[in-house]
C-alpha atoms as a PDB file:
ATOM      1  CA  UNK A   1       0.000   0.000   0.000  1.00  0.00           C
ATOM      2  CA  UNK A   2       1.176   3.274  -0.975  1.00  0.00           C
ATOM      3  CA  UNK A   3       1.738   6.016   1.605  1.00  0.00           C
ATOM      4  CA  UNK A   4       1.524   8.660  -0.655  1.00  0.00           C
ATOM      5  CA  UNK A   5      -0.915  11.195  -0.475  1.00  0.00           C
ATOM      6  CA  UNK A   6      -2.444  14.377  -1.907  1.00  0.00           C
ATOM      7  CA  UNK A   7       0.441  16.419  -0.077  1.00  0.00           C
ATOM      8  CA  UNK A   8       3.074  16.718  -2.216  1.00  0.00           C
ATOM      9  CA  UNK A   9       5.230  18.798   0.208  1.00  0.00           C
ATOM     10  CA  UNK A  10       4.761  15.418   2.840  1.00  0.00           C
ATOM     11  CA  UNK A  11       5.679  12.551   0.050  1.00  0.00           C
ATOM     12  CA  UNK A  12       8.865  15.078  -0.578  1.00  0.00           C
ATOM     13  CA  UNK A  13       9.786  14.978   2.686  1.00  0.00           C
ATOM     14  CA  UNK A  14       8.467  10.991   2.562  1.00  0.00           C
ATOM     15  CA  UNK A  15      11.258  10.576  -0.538  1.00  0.00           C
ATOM     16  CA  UNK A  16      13.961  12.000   1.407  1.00  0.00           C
ATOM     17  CA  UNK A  17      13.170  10.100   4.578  1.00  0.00           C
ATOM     18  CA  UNK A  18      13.070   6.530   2.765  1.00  0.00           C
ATOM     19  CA  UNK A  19      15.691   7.062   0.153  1.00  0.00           C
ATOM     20  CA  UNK A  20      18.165   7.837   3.280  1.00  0.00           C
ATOM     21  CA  UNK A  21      16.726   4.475   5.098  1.00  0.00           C
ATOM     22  CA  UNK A  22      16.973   2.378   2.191  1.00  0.00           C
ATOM     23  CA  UNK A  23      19.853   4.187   0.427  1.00  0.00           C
ATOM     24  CA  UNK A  24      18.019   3.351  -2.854  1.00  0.00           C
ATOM     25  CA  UNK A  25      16.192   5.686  -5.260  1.00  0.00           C
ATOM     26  CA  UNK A  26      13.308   3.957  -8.060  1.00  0.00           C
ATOM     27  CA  UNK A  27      12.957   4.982 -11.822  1.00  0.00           C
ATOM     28  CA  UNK A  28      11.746   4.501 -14.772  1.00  0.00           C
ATOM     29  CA  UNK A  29      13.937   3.180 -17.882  1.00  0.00           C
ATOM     30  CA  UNK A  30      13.675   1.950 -21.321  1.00  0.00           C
ATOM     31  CA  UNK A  31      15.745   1.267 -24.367  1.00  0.00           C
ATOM     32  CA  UNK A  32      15.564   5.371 -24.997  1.00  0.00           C
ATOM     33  CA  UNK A  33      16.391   5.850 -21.602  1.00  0.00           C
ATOM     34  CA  UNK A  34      14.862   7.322 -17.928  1.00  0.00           C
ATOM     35  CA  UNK A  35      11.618   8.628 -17.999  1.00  0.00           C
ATOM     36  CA  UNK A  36      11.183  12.594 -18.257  1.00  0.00           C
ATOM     37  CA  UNK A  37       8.038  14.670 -19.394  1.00  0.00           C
ATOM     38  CA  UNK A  38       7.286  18.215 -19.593  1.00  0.00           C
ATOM     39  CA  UNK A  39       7.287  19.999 -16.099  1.00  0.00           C
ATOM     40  CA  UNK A  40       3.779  21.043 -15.074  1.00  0.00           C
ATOM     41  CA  UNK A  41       4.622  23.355 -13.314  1.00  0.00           C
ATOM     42  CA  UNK A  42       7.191  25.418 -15.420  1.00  0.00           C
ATOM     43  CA  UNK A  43       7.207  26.379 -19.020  1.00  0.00           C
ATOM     44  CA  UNK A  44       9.610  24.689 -21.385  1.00  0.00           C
ATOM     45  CA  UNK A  45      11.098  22.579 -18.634  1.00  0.00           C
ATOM     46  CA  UNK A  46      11.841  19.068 -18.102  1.00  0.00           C
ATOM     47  CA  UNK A  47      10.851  16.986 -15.112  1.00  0.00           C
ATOM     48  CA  UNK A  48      12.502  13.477 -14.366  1.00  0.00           C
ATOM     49  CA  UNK A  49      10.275  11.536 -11.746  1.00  0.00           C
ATOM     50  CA  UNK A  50      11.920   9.134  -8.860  1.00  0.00           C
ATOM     51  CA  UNK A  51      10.305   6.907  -6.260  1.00  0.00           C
ATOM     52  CA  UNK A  52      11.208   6.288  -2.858  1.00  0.00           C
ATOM     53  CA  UNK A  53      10.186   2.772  -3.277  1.00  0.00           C
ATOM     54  CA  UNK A  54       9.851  -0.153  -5.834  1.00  0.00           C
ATOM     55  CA  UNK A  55       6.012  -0.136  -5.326  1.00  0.00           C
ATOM     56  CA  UNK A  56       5.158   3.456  -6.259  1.00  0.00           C
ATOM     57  CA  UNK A  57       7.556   3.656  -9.290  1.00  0.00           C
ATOM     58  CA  UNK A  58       6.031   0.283 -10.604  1.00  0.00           C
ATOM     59  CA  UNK A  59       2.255   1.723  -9.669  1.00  0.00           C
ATOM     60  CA  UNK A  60       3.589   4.190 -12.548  1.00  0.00           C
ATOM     61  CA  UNK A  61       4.733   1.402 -15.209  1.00  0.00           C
ATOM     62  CA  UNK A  62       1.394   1.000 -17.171  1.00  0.00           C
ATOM     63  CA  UNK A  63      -0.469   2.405 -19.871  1.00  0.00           C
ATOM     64  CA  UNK A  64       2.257   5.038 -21.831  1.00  0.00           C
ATOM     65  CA  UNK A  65       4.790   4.184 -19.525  1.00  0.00           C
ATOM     66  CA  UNK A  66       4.047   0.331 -19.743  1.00  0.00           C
ATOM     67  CA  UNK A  67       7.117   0.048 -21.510  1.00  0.00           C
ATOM     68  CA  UNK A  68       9.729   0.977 -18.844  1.00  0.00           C
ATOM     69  CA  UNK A  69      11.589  -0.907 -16.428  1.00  0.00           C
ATOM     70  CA  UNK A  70      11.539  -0.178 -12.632  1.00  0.00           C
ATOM     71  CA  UNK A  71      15.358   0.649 -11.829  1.00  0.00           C
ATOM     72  CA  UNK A  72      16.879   1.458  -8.361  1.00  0.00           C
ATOM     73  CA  UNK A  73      19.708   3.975  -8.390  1.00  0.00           C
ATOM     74  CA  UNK A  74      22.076   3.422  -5.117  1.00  0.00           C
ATOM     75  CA  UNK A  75      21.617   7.020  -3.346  1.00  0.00           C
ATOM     76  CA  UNK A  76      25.331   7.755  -2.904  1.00  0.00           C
ATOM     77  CA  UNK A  77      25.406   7.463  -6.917  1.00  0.00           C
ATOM     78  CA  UNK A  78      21.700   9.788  -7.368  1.00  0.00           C
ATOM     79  CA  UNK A  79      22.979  12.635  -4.921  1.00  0.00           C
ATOM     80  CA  UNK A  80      26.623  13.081  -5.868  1.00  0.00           C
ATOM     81  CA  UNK A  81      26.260  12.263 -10.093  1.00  0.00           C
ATOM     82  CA  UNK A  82      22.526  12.088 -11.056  1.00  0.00           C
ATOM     83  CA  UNK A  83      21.748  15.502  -9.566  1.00  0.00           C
ATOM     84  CA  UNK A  84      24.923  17.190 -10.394  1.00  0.00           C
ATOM     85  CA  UNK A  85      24.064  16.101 -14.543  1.00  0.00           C
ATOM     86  CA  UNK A  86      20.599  16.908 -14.163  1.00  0.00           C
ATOM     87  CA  UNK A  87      21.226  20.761 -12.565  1.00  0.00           C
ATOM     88  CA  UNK A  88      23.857  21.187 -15.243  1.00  0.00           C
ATOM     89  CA  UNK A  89      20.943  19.852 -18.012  1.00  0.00           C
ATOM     90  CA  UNK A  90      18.592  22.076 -16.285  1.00  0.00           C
ATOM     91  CA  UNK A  91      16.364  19.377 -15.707  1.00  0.00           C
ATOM     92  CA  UNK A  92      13.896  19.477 -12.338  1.00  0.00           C
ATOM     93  CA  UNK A  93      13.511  16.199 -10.342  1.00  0.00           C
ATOM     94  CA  UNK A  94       9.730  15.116  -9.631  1.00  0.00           C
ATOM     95  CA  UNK A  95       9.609  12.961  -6.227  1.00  0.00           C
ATOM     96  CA  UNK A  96       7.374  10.642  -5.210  1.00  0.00           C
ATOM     97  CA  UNK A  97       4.823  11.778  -7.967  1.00  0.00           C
ATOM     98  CA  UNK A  98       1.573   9.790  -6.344  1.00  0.00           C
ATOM     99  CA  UNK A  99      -1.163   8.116  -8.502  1.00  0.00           C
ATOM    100  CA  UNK A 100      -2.751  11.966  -9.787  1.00  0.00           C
ATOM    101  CA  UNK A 101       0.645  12.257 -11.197  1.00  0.00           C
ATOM    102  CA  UNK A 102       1.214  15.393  -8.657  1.00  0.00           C
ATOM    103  CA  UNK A 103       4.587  15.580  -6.838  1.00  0.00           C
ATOM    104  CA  UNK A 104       7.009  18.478  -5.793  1.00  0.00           C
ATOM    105  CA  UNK A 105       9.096  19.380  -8.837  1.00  0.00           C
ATOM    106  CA  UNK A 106      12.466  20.902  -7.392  1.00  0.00           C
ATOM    107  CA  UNK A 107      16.251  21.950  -8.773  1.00  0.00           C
ATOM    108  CA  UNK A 108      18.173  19.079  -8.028  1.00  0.00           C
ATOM    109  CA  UNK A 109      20.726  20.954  -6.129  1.00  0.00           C
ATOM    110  CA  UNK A 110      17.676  22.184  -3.787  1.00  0.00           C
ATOM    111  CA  UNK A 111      16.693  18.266  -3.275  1.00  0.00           C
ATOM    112  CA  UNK A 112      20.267  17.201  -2.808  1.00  0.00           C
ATOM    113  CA  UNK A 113      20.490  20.148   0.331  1.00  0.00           C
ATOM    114  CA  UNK A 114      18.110  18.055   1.894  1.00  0.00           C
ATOM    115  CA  UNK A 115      20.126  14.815   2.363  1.00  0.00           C
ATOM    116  CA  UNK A 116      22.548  17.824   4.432  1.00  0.00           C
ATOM    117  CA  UNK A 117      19.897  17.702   6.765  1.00  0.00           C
END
């Protein structure tokens, strides 16, 4: 059962929490590569979605996304490489994007202050 909710600030803050317990982070991936849409929150942007656990990313592999695989990304790798290349690409990451498809879309330097914490 998912413990995501309507409150995208709490499933942030969820995403954080879980990704330090399980030092693990969940994607999406196919042959093209990791999943990333348009932001929905900013104009001409692009928004890469991660899970804090194998459940919720896989709740997201149907339909147009059928065709991905559910990844985990060891957190030591996501914080120090993954966000560093997406802030340079100028790509936001979307965390723990719940079944509406609403999540907090942040700079990935202002997610990876939060592992400081």
């Amino acid at each position: 059962m998912s413990k995501l909710t309507s409150d995208i600030e709490q499933n942030l803050l969820l995403f954080v929490e879980e990704t330090k317990n399980s030092e693990l982070v969940w994607g999406l991936r196919n042959e093209e590569g990791w999943l990333s849409c348009d932001s929905t929150e900013f104009e001409n942007t692009e928004v890469m979605p991660f899970w804090s656990s194998k459940e919720d990313a896989q709740a997201h592999n149907v339909e147009e996304w059928g065709d991905f695989e559910v990844l985990e990304i060891p957190l030591d790798i996501f914080v120090e490489d993954w966000l560093l290349t997406l802030d340079e690409d100028g790509v936001l990451v979307g965390t723990n994007w719940n079944a509406q498809l609403e999540g907090k879309e942040l700079e990935p330097v202002n997610l990876a202050k939060l592992y400081l914490k």
